[in-house]
N, C-alpha and C. Protein backbone atom coordinates (compact mmCIF):
# COMPACT_ATOMS: atom_id res chain seq x y z
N UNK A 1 78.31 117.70 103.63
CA UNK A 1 78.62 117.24 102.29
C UNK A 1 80.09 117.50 102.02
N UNK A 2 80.50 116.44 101.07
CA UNK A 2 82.21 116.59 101.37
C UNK A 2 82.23 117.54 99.89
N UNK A 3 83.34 118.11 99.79
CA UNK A 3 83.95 119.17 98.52
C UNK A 3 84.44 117.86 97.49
N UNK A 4 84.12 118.06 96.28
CA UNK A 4 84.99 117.25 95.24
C UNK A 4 85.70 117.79 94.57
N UNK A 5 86.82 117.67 93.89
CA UNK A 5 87.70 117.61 93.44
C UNK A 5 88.19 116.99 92.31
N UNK A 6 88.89 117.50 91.17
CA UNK A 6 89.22 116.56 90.21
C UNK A 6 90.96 116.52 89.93
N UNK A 7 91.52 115.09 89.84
CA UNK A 7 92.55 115.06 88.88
C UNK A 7 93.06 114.61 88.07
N UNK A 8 93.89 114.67 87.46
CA UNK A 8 94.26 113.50 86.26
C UNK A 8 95.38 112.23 87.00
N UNK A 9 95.38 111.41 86.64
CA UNK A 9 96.04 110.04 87.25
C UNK A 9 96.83 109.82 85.83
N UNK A 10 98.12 109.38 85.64
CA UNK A 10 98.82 108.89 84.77
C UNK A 10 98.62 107.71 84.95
N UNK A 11 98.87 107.04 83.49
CA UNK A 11 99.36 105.46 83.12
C UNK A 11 100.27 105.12 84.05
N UNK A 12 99.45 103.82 84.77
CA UNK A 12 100.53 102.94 85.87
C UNK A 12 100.59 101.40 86.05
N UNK A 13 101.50 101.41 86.13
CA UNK A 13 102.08 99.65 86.07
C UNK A 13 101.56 99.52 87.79
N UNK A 14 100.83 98.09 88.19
CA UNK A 14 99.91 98.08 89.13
C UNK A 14 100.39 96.77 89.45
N UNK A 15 100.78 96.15 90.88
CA UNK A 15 100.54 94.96 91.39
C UNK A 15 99.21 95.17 91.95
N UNK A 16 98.93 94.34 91.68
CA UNK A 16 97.21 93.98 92.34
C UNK A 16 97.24 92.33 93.31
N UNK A 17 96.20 92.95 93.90
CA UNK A 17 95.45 91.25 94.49
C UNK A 17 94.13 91.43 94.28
N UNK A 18 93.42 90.72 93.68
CA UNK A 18 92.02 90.86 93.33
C UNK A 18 91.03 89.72 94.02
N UNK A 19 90.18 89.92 95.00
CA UNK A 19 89.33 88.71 95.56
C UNK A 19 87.47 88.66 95.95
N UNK A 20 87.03 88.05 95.32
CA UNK A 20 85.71 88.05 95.68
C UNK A 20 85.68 87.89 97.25
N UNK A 21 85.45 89.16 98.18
CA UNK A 21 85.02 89.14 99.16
C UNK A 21 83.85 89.45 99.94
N UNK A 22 82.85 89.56 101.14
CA UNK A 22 81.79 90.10 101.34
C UNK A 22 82.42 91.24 102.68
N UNK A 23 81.56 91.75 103.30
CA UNK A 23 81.93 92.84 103.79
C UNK A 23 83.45 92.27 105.31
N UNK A 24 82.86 91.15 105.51
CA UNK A 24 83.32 90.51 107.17
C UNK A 24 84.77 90.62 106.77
N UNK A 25 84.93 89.95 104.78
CA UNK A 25 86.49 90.07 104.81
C UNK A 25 87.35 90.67 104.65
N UNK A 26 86.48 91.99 103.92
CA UNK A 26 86.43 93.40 103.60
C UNK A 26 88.75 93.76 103.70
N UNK A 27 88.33 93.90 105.55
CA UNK A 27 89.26 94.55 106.09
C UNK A 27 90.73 93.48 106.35
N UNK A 28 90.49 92.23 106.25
CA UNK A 28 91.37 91.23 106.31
C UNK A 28 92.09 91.28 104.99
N UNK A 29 91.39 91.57 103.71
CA UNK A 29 91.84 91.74 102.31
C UNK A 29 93.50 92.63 102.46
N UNK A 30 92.43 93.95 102.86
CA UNK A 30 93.38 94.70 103.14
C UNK A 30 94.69 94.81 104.00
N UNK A 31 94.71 94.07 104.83
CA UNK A 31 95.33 93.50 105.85
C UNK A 31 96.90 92.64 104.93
N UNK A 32 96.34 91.31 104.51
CA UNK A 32 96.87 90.30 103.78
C UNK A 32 97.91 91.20 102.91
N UNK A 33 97.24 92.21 101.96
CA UNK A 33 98.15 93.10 101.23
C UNK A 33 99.01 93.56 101.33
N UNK A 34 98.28 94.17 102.56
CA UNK A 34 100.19 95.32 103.25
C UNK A 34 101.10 94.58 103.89
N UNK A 35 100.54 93.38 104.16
CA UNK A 35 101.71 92.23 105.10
C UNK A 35 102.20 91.70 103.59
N UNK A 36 102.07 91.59 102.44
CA UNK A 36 102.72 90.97 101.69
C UNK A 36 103.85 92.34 100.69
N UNK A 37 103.20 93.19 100.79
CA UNK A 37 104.09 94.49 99.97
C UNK A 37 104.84 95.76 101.57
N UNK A 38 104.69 95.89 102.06
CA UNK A 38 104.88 96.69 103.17
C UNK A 38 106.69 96.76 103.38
N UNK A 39 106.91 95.38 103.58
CA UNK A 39 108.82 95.21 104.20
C UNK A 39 109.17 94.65 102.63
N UNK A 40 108.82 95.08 101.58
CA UNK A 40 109.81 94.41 100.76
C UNK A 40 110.75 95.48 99.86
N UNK A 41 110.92 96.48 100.34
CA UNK A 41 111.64 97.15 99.40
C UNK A 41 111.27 97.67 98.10
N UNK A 42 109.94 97.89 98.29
CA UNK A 42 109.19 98.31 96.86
C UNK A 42 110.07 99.97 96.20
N UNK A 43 110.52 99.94 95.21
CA UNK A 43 110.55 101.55 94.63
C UNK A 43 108.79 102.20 95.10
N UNK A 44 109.88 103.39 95.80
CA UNK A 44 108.43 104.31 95.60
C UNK A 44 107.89 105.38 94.87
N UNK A 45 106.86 105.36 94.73
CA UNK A 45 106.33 106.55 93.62
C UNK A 45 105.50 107.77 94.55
N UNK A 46 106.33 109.01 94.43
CA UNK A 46 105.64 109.92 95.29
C UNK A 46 104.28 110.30 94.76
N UNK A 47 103.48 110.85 96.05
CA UNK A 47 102.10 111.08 95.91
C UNK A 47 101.27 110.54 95.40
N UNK A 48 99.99 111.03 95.25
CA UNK A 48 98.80 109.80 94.75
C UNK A 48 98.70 109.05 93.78
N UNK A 49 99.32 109.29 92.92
CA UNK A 49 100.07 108.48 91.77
C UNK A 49 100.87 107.14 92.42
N UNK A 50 101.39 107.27 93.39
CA UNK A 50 102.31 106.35 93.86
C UNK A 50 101.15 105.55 95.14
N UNK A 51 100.17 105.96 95.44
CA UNK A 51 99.85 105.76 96.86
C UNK A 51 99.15 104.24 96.14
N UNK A 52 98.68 103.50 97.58
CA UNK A 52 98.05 102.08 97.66
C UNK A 52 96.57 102.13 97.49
N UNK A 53 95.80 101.94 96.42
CA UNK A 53 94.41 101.71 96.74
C UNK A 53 93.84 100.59 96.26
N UNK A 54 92.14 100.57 96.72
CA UNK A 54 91.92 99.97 96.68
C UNK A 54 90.87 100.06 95.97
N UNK A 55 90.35 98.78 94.65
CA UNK A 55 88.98 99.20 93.87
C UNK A 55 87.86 98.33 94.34
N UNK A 56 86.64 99.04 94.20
CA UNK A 56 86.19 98.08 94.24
C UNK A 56 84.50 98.08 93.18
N UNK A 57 85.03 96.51 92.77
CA UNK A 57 84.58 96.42 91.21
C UNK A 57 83.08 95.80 91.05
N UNK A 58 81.93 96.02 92.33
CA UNK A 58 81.02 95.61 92.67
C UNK A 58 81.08 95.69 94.55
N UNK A 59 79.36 95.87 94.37
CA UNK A 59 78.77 95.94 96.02
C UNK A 59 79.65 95.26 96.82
N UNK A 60 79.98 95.54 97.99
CA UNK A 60 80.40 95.12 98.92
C UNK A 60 79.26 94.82 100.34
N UNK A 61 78.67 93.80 100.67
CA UNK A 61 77.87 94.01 101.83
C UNK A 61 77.72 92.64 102.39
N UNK A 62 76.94 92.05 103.02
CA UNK A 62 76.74 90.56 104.04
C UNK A 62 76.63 89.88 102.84
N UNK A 63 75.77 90.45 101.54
CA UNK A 63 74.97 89.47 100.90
C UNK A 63 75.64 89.98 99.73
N UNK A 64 76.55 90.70 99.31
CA UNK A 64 77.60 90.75 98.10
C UNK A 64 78.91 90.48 98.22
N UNK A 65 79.50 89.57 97.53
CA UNK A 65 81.13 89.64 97.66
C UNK A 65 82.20 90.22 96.21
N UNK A 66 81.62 91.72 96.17
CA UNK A 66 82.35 92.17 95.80
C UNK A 66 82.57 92.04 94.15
N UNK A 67 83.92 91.34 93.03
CA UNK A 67 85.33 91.67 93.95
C UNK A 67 85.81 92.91 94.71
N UNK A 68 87.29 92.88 95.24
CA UNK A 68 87.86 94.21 95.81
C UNK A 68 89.29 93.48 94.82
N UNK A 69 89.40 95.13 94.70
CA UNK A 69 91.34 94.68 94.50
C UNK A 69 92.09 95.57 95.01
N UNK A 70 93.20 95.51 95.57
CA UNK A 70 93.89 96.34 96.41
C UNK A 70 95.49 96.28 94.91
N UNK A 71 95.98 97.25 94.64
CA UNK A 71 96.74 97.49 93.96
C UNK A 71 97.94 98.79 94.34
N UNK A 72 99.38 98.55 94.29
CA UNK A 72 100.68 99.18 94.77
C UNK A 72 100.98 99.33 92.91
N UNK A 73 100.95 100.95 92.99
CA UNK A 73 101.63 101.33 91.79
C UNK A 73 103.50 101.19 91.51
N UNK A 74 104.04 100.79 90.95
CA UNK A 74 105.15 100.49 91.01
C UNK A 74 105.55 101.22 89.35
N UNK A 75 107.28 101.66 89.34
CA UNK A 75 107.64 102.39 88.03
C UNK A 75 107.08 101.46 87.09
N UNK A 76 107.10 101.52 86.12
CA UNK A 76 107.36 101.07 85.13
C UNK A 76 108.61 100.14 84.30
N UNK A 77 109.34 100.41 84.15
CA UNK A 77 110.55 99.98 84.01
C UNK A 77 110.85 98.85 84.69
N UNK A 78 110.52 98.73 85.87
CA UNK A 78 110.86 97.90 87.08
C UNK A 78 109.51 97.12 87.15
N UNK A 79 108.29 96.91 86.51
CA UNK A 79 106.73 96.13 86.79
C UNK A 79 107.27 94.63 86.74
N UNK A 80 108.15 94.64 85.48
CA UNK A 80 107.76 92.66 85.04
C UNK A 80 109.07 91.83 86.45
N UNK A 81 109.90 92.68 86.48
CA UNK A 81 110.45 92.02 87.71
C UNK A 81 110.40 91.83 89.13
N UNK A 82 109.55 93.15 89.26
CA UNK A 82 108.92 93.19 90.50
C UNK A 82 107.97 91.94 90.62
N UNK A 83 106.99 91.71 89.30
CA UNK A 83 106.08 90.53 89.38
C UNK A 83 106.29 89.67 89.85
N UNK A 84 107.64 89.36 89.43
CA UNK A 84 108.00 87.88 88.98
C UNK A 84 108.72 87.91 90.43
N UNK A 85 108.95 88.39 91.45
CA UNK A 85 109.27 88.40 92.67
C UNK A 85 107.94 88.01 93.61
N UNK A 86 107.21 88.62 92.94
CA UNK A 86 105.72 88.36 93.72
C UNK A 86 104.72 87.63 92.80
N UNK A 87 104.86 86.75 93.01
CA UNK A 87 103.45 85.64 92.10
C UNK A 87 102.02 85.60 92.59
N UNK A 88 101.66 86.07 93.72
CA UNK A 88 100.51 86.10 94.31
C UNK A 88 99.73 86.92 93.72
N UNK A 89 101.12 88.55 93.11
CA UNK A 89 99.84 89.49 93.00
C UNK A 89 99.90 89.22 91.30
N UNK A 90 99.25 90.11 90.78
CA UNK A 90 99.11 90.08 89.26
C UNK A 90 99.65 91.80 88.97
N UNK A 91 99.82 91.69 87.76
CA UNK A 91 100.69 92.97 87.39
C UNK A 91 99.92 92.92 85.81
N UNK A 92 99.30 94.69 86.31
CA UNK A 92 98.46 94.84 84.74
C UNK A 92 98.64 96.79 84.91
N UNK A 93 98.32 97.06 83.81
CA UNK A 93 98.50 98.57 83.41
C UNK A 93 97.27 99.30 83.88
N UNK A 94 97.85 100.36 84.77
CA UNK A 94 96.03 100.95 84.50
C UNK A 94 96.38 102.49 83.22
N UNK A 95 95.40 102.76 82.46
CA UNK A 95 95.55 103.70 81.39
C UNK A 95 95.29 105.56 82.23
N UNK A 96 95.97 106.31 81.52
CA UNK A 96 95.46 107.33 82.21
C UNK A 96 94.56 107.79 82.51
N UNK A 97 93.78 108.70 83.41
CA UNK A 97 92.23 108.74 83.31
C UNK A 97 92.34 110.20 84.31
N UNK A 98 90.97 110.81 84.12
CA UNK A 98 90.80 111.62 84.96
C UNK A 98 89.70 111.11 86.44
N UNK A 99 89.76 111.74 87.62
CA UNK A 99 88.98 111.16 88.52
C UNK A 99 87.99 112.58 89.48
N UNK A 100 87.15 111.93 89.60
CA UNK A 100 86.38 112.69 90.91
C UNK A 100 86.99 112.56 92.19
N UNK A 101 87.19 113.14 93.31
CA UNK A 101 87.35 112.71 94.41
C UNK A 101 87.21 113.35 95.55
N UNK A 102 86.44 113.27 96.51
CA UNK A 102 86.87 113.41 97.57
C UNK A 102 87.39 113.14 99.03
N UNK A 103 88.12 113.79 100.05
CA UNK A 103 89.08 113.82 100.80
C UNK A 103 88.41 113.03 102.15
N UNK A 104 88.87 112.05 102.87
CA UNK A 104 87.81 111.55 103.78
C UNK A 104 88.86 111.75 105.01
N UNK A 105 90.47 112.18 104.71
CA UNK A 105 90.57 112.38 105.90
C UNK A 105 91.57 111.32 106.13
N UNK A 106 92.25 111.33 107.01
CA UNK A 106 92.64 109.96 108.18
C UNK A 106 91.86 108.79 108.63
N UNK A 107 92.35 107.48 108.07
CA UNK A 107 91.35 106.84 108.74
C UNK A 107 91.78 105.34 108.05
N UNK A 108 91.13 104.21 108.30
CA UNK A 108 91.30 103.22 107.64
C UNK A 108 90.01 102.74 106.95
N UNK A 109 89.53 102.26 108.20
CA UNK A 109 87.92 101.52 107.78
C UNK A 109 86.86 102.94 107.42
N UNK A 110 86.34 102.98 106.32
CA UNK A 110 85.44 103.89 106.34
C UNK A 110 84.01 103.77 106.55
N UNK A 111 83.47 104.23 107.24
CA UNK A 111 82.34 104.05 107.77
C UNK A 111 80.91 104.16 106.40
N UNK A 112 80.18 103.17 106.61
CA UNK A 112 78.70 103.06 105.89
C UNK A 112 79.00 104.57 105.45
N UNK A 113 78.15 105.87 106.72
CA UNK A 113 77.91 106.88 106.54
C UNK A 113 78.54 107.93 105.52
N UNK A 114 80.20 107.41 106.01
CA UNK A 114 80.97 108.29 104.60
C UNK A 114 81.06 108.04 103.34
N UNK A 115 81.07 106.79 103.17
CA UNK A 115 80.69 106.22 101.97
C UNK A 115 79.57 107.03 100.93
N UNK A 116 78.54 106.91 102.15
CA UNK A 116 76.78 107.69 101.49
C UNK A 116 77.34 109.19 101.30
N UNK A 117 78.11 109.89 102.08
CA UNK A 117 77.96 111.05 101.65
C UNK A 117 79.20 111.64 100.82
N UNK A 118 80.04 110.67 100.57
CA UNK A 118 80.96 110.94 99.42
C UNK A 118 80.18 110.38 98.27
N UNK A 119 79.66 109.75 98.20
CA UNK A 119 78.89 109.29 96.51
C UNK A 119 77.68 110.45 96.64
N UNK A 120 76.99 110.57 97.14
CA UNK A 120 75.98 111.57 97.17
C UNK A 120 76.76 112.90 96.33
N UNK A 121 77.71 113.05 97.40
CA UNK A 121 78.73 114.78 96.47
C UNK A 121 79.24 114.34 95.57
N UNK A 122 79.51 113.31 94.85
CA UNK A 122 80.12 112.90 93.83
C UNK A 122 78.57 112.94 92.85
N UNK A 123 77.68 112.71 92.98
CA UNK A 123 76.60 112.49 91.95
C UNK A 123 76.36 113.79 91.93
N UNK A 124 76.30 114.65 93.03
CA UNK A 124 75.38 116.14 92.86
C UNK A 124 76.79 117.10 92.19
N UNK A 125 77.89 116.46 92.17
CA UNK A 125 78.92 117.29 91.60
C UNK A 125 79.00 117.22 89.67
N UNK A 126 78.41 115.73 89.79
CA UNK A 126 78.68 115.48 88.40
C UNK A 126 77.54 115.79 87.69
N UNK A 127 76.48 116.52 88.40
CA UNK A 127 75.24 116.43 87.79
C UNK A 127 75.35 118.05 87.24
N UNK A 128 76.00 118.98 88.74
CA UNK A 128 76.52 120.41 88.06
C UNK A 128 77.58 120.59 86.79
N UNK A 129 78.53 119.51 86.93
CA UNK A 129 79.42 119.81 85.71
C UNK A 129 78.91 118.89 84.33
N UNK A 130 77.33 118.30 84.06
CA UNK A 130 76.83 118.33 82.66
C UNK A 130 76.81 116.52 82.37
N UNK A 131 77.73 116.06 83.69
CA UNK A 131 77.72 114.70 83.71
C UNK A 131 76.67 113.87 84.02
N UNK A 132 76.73 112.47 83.41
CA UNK A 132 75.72 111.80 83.83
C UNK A 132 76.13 110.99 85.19
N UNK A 133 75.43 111.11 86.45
CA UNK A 133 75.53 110.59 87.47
C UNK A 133 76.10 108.78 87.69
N UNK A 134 75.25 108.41 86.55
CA UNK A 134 75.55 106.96 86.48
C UNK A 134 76.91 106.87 85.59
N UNK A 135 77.33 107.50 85.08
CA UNK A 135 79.06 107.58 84.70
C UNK A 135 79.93 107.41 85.85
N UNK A 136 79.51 108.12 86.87
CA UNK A 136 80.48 107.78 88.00
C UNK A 136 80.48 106.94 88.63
N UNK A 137 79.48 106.07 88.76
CA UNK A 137 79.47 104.93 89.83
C UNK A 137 80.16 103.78 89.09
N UNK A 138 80.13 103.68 87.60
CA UNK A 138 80.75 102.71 87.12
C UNK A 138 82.70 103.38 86.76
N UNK A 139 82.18 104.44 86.17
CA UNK A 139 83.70 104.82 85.46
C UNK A 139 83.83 104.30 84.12
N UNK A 140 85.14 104.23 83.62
CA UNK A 140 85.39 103.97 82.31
C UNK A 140 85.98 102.49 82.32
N UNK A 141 85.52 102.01 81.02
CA UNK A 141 85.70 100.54 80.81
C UNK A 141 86.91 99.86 81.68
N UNK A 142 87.16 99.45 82.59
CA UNK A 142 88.18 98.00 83.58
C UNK A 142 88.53 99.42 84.29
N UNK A 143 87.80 100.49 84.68
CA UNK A 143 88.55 101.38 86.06
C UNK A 143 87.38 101.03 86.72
N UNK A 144 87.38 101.12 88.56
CA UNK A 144 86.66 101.24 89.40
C UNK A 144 86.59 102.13 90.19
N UNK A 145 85.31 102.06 91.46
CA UNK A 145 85.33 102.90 92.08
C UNK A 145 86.61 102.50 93.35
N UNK A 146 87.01 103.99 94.00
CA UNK A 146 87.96 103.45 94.31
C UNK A 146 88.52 104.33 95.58
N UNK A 147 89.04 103.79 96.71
CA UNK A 147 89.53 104.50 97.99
C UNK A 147 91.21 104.25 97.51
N UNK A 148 91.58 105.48 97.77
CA UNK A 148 93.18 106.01 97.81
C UNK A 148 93.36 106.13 99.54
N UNK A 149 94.89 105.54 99.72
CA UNK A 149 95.26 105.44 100.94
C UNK A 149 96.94 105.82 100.60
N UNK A 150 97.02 107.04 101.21
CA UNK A 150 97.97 107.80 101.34
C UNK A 150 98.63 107.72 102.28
N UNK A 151 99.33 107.60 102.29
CA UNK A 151 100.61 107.28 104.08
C UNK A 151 102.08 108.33 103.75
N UNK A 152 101.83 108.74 104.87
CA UNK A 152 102.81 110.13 105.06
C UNK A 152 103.98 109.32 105.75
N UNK A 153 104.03 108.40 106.05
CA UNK A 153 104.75 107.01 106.65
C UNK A 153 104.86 106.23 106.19
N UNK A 154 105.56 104.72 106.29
CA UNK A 154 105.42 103.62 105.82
C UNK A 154 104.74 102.79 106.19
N UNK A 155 103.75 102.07 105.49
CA UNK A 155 102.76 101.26 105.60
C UNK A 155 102.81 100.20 106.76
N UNK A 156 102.31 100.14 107.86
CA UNK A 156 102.35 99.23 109.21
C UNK A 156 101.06 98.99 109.53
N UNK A 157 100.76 97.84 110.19
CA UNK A 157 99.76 97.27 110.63
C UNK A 157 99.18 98.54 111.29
N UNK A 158 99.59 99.43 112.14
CA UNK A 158 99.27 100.20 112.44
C UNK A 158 99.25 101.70 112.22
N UNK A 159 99.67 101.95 110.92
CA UNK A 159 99.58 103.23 110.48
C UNK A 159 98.21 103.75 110.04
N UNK A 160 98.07 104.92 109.79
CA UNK A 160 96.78 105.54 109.82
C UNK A 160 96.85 106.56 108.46
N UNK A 161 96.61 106.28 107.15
CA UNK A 161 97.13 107.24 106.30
C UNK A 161 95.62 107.95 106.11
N UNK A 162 95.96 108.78 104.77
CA UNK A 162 94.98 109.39 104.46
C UNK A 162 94.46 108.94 103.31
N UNK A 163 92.39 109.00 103.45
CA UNK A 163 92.18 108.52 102.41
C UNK A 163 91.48 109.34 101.71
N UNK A 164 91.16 108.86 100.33
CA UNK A 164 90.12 109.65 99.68
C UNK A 164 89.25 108.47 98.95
N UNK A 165 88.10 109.03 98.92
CA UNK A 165 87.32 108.17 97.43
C UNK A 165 87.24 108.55 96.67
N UNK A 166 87.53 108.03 95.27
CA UNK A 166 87.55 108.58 93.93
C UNK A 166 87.03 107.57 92.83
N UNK A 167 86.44 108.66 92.05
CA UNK A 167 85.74 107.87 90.40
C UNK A 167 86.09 108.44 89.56
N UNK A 168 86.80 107.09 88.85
CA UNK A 168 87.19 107.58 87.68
C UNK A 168 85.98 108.31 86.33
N UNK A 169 86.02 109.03 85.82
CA UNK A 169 85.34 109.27 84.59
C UNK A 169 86.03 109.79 83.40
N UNK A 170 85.45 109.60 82.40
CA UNK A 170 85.63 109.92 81.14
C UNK A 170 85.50 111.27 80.72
């Protein structure tokens, strides 16, 4: 069982790509993203606040498509021009929030299995601290559930960062 963890996330100005996908395209989503934000000179925002994730705002499986949205936090100051450089993605605010999370490690694709046993410690965590279990799987009104991908490097087809899963709650 993985350890959870909580932190607070500040208000962030977000390029997103948002797409009804099923599981096959899952990893191509992700793919498409970092080939479109990766070499462009993005300002960066240190640590998880700054890192690339990805939500996702319904089931993912053969017979669900999702959506997923993959979103690059960018300053503030700098959101509406960054946009307007990139028309593909969309640029919206996420509000501050606090999150559950835990640490999955190095890795890209996460496996079925980790999935099950990070939501499992996420429900038996929220059930010790007075929460209702089904608070976490949804989160708070337009947040999702959501994998953080941390890169101690710069984002390459072949880099390997670190991820976590996290839910937002109230």
């Amino acid at each position: 069982m993985y350890e959870v963890a909580t932190r607070e996330m500040p208000r962030r100005s977000l390029l997103c790509l948002k797409r009804n996908i099923d599981e096959a395209g899952l990893w191509a989503l992700g793919k498409e993203f970092v080939a479109l934000v990766r070499d462009q000179g993005l300002p960066r925002i240190e640590g998880r606040e700054g890192a690339v994730f990805s939500i996702y705002w319904g089931q993912v499986s053969a017979d669900s498509d999702g959506p997923v949205e993959w979103c690059k936090p960018v300053p503030e100051a700098e959101a509406a021009g960054l946009a307007a450089r990139f028309p593909e993605l969309a640029l919206r605010v996420e509000p501050a929030h606090r999150e559950a999370y835990v640490d999955l490690g190095p890795g890209g694709q996460i496996a079925p299995a980790q999935w099950q046993l990070a939501d499992e410690a996420l429900r038996s965590w929220a059930e010790a601290h007075g929460l209702d279990p089904a608070q976490l799987s949804l989160g708070p009104a337009d947040l999702g559930v959501r994998v953080t991908y941390l890169a101690s490097q710069p984002l390459t087809e072949t880099s390997v960062p670190d991820c976590d899963f996290a839910v937002p709650f109230a």
